[in-house]
C-alpha atoms as a PDB file:
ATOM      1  CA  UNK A   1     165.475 115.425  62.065  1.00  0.00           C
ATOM      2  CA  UNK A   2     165.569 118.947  62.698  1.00  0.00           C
ATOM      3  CA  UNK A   3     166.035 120.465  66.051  1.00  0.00           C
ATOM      4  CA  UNK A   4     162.560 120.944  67.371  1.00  0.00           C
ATOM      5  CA  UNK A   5     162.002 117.137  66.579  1.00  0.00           C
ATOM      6  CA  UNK A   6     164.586 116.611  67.847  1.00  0.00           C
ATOM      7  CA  UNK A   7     163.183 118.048  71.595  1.00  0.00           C
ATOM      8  CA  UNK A   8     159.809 117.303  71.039  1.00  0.00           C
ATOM      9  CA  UNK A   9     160.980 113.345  70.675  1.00  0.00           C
ATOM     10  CA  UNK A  10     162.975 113.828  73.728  1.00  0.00           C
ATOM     11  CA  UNK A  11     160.543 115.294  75.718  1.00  0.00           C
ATOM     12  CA  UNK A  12     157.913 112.140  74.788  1.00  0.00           C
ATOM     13  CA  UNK A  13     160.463 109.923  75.768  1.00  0.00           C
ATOM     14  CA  UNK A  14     160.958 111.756  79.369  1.00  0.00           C
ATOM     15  CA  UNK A  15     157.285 111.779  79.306  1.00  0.00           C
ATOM     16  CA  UNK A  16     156.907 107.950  78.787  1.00  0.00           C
ATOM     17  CA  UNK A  17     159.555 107.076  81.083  1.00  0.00           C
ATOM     18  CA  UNK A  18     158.271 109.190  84.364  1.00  0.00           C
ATOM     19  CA  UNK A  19     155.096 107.869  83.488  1.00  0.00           C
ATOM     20  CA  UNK A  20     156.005 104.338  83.626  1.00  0.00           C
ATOM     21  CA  UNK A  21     158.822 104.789  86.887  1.00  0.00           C
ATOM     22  CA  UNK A  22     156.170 106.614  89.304  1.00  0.00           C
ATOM     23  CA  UNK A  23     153.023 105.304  88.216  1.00  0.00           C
ATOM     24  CA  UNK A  24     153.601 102.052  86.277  1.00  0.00           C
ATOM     25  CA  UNK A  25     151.647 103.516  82.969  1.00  0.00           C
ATOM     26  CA  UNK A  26     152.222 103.036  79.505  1.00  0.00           C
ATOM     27  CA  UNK A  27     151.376 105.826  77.887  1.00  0.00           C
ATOM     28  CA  UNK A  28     151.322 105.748  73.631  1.00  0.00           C
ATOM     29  CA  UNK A  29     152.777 108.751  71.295  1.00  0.00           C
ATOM     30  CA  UNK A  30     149.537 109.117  69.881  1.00  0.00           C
ATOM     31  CA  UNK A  31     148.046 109.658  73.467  1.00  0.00           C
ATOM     32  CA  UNK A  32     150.552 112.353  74.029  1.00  0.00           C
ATOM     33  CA  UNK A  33     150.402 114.333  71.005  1.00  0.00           C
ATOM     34  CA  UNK A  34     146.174 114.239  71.352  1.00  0.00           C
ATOM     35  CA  UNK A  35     147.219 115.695  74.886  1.00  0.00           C
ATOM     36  CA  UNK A  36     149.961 118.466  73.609  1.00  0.00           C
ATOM     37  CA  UNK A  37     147.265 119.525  70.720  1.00  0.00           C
ATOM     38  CA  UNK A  38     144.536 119.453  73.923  1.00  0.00           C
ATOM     39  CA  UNK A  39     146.753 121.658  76.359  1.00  0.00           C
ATOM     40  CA  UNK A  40     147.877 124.215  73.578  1.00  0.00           C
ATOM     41  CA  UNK A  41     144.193 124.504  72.254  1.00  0.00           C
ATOM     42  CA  UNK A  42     143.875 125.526  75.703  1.00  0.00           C
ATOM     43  CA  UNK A  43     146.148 128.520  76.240  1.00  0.00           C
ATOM     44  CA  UNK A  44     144.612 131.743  75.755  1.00  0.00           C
ATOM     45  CA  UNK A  45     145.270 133.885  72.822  1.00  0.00           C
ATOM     46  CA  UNK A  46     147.007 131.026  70.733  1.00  0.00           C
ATOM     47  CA  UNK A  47     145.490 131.105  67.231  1.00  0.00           C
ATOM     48  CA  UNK A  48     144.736 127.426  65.909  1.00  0.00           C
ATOM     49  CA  UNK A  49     146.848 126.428  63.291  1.00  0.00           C
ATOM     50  CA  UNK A  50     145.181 125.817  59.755  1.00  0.00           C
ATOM     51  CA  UNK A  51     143.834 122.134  58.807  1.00  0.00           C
END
């Protein structure tokens, strides 16, 4: 696993578990990875990566 999967797993995981601690949500990979692609489609100037 290279580095940057390495943080992007980790960050999922602190994700997941703040989510679950303060507001008692399970929240799936899949939902956060639609949400990552959703929030940097979102920043200005970032060109989309190709299909």
């Amino acid at each position: 696993m290279t580095k940057s999967q390495e943080n992007i797993k980790r960050s999922q995981e602190f994700i997941q578990r703040i989510m679950k601690e303060r507001f008692g949500q399970d929240v799936p990979d899949e939902d956060l990875e639609r949400a990552a692609r959703d929030l940097c489609d979102a920043i200005p100037g970032r060109e989309k990566e190709a299909a």
